[in-house]
C-alpha atoms as a PDB file:
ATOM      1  CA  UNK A   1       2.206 -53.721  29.780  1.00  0.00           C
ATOM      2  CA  UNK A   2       4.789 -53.574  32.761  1.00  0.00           C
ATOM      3  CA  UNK A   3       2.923 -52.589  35.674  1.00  0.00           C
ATOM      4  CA  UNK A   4       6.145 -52.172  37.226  1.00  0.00           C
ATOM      5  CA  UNK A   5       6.754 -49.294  34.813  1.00  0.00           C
ATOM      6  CA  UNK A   6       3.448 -47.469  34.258  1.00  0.00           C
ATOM      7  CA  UNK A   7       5.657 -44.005  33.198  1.00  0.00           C
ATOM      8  CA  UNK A   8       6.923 -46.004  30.641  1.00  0.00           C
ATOM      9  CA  UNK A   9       3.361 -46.945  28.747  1.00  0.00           C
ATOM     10  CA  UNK A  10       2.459 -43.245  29.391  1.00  0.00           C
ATOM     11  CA  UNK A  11       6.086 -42.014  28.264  1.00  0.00           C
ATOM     12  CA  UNK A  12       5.231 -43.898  25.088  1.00  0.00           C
ATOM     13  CA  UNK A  13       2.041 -42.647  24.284  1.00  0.00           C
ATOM     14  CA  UNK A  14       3.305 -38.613  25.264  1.00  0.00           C
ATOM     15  CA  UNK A  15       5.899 -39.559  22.894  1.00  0.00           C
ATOM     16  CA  UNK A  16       3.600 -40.787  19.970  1.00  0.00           C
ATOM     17  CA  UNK A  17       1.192 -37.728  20.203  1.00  0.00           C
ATOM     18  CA  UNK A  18       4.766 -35.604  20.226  1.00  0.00           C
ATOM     19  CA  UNK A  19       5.649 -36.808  17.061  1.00  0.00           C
ATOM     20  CA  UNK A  20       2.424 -37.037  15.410  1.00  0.00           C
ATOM     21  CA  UNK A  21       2.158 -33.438  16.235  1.00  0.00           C
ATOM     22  CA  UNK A  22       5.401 -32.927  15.039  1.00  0.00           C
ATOM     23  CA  UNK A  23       4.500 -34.227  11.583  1.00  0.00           C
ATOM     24  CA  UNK A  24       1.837 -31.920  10.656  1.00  0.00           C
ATOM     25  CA  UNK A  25       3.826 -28.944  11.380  1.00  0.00           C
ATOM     26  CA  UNK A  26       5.555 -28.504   8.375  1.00  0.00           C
ATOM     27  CA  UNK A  27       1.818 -28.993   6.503  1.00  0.00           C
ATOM     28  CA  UNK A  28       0.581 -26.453   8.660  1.00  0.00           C
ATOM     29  CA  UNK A  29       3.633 -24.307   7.345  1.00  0.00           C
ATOM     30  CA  UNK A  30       3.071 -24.908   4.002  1.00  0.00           C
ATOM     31  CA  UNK A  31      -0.624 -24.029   4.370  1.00  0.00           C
ATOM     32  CA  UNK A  32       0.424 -20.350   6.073  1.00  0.00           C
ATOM     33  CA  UNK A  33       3.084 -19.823   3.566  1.00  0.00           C
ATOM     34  CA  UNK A  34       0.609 -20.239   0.060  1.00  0.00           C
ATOM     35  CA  UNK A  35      -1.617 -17.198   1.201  1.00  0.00           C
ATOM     36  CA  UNK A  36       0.047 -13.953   2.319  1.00  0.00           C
ATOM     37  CA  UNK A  37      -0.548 -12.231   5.481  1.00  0.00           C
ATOM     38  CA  UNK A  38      -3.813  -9.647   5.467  1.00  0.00           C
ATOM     39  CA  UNK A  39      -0.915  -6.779   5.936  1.00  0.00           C
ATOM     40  CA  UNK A  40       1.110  -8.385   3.351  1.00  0.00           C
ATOM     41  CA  UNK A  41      -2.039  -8.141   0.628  1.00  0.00           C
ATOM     42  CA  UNK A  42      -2.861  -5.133   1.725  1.00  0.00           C
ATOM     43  CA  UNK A  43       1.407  -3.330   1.209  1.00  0.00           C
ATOM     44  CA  UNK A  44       1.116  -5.253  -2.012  1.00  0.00           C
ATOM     45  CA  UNK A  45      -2.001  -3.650  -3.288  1.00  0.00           C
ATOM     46  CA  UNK A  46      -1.248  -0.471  -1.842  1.00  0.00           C
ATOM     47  CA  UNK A  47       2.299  -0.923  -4.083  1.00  0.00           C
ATOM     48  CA  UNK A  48      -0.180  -1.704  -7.075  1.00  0.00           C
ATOM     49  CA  UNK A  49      -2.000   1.751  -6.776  1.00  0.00           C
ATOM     50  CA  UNK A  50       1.351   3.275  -6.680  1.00  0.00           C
ATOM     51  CA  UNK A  51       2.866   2.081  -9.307  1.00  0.00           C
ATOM     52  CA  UNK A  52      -0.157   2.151 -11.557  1.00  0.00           C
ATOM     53  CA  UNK A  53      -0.508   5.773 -10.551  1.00  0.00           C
ATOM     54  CA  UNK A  54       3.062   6.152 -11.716  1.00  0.00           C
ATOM     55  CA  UNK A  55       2.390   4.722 -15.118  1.00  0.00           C
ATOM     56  CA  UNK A  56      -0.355   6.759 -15.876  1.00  0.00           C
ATOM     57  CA  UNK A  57       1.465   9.515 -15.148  1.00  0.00           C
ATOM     58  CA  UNK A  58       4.037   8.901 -17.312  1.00  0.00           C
ATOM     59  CA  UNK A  59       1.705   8.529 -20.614  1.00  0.00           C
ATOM     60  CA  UNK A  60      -0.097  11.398 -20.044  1.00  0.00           C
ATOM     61  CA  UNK A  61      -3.127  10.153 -18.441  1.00  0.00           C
ATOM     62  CA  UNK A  62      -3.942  12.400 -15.820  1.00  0.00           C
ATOM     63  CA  UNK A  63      -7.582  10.113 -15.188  1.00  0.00           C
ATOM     64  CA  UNK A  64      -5.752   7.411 -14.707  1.00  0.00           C
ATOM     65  CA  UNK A  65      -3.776   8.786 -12.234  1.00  0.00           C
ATOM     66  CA  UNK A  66      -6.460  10.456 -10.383  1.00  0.00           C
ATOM     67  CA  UNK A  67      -7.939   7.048 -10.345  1.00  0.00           C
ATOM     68  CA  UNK A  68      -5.433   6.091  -7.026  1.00  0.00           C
ATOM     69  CA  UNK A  69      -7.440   8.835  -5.177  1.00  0.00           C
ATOM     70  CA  UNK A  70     -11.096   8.233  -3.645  1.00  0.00           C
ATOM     71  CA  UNK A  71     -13.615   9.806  -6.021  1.00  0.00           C
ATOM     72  CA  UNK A  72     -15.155  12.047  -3.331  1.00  0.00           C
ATOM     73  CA  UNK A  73     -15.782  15.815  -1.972  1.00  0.00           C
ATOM     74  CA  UNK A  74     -14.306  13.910   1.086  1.00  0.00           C
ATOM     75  CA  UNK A  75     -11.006  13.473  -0.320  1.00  0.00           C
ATOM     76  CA  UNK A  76      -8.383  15.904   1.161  1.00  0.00           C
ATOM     77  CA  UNK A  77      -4.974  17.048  -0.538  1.00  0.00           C
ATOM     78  CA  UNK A  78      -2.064  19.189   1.373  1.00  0.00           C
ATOM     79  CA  UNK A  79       0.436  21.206  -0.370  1.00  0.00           C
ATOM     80  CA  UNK A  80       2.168  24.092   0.756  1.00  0.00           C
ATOM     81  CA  UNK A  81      -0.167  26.410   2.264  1.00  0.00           C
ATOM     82  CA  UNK A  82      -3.327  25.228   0.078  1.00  0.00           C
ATOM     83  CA  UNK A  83      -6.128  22.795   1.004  1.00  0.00           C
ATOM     84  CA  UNK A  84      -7.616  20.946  -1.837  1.00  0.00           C
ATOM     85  CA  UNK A  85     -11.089  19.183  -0.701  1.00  0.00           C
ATOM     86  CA  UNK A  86     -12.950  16.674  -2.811  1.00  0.00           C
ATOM     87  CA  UNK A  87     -11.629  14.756  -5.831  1.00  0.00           C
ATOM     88  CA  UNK A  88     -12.758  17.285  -8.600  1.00  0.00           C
ATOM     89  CA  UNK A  89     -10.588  20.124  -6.828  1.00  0.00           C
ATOM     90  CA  UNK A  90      -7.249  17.909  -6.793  1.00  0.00           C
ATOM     91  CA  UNK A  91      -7.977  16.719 -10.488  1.00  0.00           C
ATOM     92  CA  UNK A  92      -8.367  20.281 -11.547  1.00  0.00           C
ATOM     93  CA  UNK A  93      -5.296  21.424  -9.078  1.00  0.00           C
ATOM     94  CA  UNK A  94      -3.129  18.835 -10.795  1.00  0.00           C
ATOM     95  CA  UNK A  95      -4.151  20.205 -14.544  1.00  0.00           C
ATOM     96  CA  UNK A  96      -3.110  23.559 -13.442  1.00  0.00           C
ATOM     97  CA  UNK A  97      -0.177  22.325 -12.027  1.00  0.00           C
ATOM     98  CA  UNK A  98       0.521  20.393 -14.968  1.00  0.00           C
ATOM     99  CA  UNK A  99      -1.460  20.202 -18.100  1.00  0.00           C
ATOM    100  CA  UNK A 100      -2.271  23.858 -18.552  1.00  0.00           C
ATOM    101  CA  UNK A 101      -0.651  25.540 -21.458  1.00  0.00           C
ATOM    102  CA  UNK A 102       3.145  25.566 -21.786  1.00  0.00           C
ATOM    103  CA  UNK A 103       3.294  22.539 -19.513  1.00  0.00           C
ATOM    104  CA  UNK A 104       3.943  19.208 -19.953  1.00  0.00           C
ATOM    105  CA  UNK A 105       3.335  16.225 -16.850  1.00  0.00           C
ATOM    106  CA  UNK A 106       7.048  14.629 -17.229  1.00  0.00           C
ATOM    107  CA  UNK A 107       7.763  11.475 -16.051  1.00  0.00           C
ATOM    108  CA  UNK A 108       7.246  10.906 -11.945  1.00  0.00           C
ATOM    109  CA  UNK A 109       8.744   8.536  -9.490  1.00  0.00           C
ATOM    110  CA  UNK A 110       7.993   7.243  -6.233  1.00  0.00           C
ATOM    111  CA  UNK A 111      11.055   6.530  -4.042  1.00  0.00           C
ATOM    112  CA  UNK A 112      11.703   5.616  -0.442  1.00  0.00           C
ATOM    113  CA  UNK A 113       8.154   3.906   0.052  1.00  0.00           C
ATOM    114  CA  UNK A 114       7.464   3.455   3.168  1.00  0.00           C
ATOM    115  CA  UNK A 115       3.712   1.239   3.400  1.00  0.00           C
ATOM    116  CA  UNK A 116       2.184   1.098   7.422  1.00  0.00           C
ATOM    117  CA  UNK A 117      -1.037  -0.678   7.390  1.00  0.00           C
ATOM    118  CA  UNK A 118      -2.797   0.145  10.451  1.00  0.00           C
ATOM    119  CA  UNK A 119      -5.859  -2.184  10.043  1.00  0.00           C
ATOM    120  CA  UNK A 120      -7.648  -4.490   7.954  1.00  0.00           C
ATOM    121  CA  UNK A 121      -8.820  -1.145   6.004  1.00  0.00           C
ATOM    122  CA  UNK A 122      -6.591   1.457   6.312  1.00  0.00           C
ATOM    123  CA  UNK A 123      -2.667   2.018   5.898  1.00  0.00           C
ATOM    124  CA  UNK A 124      -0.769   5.423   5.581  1.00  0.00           C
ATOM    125  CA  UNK A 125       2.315   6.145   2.936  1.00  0.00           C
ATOM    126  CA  UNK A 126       5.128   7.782   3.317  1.00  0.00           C
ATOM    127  CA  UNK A 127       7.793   8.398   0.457  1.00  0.00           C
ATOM    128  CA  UNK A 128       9.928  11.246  -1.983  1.00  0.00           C
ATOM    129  CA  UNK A 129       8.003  12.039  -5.398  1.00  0.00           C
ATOM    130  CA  UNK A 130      10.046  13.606  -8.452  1.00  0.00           C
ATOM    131  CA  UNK A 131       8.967  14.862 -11.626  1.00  0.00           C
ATOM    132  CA  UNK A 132      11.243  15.544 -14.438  1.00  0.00           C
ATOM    133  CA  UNK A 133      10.111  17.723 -17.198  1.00  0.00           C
ATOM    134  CA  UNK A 134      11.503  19.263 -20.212  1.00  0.00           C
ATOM    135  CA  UNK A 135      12.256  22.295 -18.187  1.00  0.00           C
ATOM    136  CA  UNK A 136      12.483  21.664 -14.670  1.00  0.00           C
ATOM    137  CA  UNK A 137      12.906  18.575 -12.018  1.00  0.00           C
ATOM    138  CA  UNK A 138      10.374  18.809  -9.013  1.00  0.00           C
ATOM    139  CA  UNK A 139      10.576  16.593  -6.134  1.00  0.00           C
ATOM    140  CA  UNK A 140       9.414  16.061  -2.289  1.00  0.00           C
ATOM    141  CA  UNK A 141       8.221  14.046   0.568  1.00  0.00           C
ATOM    142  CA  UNK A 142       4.703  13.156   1.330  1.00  0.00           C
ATOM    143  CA  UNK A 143       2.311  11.486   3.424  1.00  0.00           C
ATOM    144  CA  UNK A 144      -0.408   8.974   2.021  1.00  0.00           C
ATOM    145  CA  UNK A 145      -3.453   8.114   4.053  1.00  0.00           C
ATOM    146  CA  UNK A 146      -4.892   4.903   1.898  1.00  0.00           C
ATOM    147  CA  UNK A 147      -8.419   3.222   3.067  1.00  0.00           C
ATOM    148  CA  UNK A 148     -10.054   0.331   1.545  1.00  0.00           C
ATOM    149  CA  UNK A 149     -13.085   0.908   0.380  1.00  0.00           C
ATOM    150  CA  UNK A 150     -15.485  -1.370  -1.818  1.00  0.00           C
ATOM    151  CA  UNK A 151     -13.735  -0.149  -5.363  1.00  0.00           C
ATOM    152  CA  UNK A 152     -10.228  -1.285  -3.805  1.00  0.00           C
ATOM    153  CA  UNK A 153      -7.233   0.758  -1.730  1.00  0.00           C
ATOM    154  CA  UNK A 154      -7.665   4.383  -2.419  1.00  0.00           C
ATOM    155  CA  UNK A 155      -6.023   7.534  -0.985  1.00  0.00           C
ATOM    156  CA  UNK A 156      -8.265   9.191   0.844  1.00  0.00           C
ATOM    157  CA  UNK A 157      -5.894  12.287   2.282  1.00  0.00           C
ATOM    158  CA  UNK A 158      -2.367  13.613   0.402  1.00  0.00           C
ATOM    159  CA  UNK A 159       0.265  15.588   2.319  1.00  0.00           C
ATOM    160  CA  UNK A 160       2.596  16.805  -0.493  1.00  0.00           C
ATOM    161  CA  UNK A 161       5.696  18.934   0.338  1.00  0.00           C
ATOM    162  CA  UNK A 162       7.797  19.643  -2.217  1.00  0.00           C
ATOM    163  CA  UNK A 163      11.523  21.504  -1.992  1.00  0.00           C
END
């Protein structure tokens, strides 16, 4: 060592710890990069409910689609001027709406989807719906309050508007 130069055996050693830093950066990287952020997961699985939702729809299955919703007198659904409370209310609501006689579900779609997670449990949804039937095409905005619960992302409140 050149005691004449101490900086320079100190310059050194800041620079070796610099690049060995350095190095494991783009490991680090990689690491973050193989698992998606929690609000990532959580706009992805949100997108899954959706979309399943959607399909069910479309073949008929008005279970299936009900599954999205939380299965609970808690569960709260906006339309219009009505209040729906609890999941058997909606599910019958929807039938009526629906399913009753000279009716037929149509095919729906989700548009626009706009997915805000707000926690590591809850989100809220905001997009257009349509419905196309053999007589008629139906359509409007609405408002999705999603929690996760133990059975997965659910919707726990609806705001439908239609027009």
């Amino acid at each position: 060592m050149n005691s004449s130069r101490p900086w320079a055996s100190r310059s050194r050693a800041s620079i070796l710890i610099a690049a060995t830093l350095l190095g494991c950066l783009p490991n680090l990287g990689h690491i973050r990069a193989a698992e998606p952020a929690p609000a990532e997961a959580a706009k992805e699985a949100i997108q899954k409910v959706l979309t399943v939702q959607a399909a069910a729809w479309n073949r008929g299955d008005l279970d299936g689609f009900m599954a999205g919703y939380w299965r609970s007198p808690e569960l709260s659904f906006f339309s219009g001027k009505d209040r729906t409370r609890g999941w058997d209310a909606t599910l019958e609501r929807y039938r009526k709406r629906y399913q009753s006689e000279g009716r037929d579900m149509g095919k729906v779609t989700f548009s626009d989807i706009d997915i805000e997670v707000l926690g590591p449990d809850s989100a809220w949804v905001r997009g257009r719906w349509q419905v196309v039937t053999s007589k008629e095409t139906v359509g409007g905005l609405f408002t999705l309050i999603f929690k996760k619960l133990p059975e997965g992302w659910r919707i726990v409140h609806d705001h439908t508007s239609s027009g």
